[in-house]
N, C-alpha and C. Protein backbone atom coordinates (compact mmCIF):
# COMPACT_ATOMS: atom_id res chain seq x y z
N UNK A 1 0.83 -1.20 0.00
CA UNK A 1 0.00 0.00 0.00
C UNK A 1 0.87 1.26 0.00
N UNK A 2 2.11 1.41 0.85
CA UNK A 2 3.01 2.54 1.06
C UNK A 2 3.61 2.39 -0.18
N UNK A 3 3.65 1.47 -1.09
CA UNK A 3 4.60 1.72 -2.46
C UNK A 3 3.85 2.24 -3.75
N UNK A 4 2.26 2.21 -3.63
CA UNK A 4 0.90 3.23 -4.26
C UNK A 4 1.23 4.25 -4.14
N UNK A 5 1.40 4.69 -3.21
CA UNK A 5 0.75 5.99 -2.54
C UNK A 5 1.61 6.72 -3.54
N UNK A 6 3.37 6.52 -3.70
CA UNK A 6 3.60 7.99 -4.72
C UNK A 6 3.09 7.63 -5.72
N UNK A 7 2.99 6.54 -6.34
CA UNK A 7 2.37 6.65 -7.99
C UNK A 7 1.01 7.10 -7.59
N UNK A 8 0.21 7.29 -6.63
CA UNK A 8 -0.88 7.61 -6.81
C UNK A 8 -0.84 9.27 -7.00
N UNK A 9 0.09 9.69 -5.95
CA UNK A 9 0.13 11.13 -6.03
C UNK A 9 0.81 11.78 -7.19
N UNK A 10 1.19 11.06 -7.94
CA UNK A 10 2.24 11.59 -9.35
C UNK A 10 1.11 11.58 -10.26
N UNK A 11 0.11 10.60 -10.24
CA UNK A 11 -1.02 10.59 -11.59
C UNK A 11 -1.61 11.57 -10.61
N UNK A 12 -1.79 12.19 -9.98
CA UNK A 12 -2.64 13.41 -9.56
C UNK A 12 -2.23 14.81 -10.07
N UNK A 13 -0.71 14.63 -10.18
CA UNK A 13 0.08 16.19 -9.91
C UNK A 13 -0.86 16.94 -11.62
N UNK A 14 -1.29 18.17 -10.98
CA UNK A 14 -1.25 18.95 -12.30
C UNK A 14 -0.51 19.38 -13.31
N UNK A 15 -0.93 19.47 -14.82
CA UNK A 15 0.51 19.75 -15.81
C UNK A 15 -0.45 20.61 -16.53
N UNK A 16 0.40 21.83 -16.51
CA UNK A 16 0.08 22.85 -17.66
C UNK A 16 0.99 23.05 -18.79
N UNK A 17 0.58 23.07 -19.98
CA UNK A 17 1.01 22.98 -21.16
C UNK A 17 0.92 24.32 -22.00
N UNK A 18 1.78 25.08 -22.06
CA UNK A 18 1.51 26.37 -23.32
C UNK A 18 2.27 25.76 -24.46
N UNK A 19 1.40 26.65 -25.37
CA UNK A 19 2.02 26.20 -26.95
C UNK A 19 1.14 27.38 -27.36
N UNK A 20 2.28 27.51 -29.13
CA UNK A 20 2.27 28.42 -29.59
C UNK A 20 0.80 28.23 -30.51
N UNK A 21 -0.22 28.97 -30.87
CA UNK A 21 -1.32 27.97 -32.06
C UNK A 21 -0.80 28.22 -33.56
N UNK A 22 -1.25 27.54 -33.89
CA UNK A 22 -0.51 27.10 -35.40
C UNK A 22 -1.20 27.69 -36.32
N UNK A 23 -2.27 28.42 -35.99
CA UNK A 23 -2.66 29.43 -37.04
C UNK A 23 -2.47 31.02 -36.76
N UNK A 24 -2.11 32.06 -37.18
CA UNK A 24 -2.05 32.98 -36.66
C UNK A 24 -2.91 33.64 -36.80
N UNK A 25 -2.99 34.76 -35.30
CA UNK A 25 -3.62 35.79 -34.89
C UNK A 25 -4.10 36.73 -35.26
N UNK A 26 -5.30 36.55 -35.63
CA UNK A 26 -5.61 37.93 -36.25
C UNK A 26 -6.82 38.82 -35.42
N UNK A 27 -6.05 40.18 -35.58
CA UNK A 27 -6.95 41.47 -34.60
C UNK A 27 -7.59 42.27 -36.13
N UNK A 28 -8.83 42.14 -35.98
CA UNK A 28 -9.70 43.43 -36.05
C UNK A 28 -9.85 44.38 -35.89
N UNK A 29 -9.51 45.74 -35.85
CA UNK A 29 -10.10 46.56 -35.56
C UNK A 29 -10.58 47.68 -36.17
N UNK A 30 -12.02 48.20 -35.96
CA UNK A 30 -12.68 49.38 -36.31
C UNK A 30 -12.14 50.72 -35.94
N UNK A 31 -11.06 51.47 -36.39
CA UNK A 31 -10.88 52.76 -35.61
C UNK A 31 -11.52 54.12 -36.53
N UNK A 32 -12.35 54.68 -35.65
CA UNK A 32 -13.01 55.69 -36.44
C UNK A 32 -12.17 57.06 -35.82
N UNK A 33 -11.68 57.94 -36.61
CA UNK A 33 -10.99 58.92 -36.71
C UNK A 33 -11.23 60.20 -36.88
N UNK A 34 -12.24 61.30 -35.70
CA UNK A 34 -12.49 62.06 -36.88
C UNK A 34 -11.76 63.90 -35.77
N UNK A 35 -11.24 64.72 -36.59
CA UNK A 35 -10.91 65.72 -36.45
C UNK A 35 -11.73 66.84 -37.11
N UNK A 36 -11.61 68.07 -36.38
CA UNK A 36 -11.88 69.68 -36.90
C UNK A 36 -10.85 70.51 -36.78
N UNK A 37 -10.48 70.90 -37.93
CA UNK A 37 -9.32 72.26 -37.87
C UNK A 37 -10.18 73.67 -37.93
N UNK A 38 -9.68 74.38 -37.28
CA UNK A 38 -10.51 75.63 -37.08
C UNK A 38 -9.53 76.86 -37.64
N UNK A 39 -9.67 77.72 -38.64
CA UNK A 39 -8.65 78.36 -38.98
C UNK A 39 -9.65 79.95 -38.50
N UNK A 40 -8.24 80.78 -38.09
CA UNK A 40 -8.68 82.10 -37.70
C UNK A 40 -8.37 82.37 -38.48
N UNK A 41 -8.87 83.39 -39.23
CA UNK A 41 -8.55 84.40 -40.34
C UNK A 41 -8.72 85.50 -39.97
N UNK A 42 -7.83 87.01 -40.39
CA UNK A 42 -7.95 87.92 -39.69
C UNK A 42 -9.10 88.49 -40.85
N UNK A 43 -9.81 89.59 -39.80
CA UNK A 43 -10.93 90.02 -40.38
C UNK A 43 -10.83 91.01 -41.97
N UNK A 44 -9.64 91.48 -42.07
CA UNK A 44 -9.32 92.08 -43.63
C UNK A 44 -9.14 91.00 -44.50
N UNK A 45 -8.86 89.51 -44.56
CA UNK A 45 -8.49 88.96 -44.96
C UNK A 45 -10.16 88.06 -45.24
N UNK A 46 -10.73 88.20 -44.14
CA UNK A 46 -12.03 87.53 -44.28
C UNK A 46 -12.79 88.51 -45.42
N UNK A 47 -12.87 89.48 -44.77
CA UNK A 47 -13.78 90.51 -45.79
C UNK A 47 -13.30 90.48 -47.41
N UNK A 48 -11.82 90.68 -48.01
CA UNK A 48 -11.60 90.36 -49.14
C UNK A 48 -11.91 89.41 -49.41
N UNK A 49 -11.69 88.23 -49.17
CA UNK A 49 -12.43 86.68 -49.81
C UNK A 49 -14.25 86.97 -50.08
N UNK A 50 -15.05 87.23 -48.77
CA UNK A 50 -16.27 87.30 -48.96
C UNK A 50 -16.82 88.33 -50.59
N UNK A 51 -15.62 89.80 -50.45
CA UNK A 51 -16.16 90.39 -50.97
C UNK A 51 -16.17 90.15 -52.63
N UNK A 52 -14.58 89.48 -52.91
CA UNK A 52 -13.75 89.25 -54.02
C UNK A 52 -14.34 87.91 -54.62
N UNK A 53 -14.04 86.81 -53.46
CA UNK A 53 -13.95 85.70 -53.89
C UNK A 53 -12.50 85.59 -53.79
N UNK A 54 -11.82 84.09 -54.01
CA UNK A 54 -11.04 83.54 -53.92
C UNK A 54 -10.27 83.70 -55.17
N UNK A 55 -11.08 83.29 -56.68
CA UNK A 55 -10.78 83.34 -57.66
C UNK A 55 -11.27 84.49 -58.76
């Protein structure tokens, strides 16, 4: 009975196993991006465009 007992406790011991997976990883992701640029224009500079136009 005392010569069980370690094989009993050895088929008990826990075993963890990592491994690499054999297909690779692939991430998703949705990134939505959105910005506002705000430009000051000085007010002589505003008024010629309004008044002129650009072109």
């Amino acid at each position: 009975m005392t010569a069980m007992l370690p094989m009993a406790m050895a088929a008990c011991t826990p075993t963890v196993q990592m491994a690499a997976p054999k297909e690779p990883i692939t991430v998703n992701l949705n990134v939505k991006i959105q910005h506002e640029i705000y430009v000051k224009v000085d007010k002589e500079v505003d008024d010629l465009f309004s008044e002129q136009g650009l072109f």
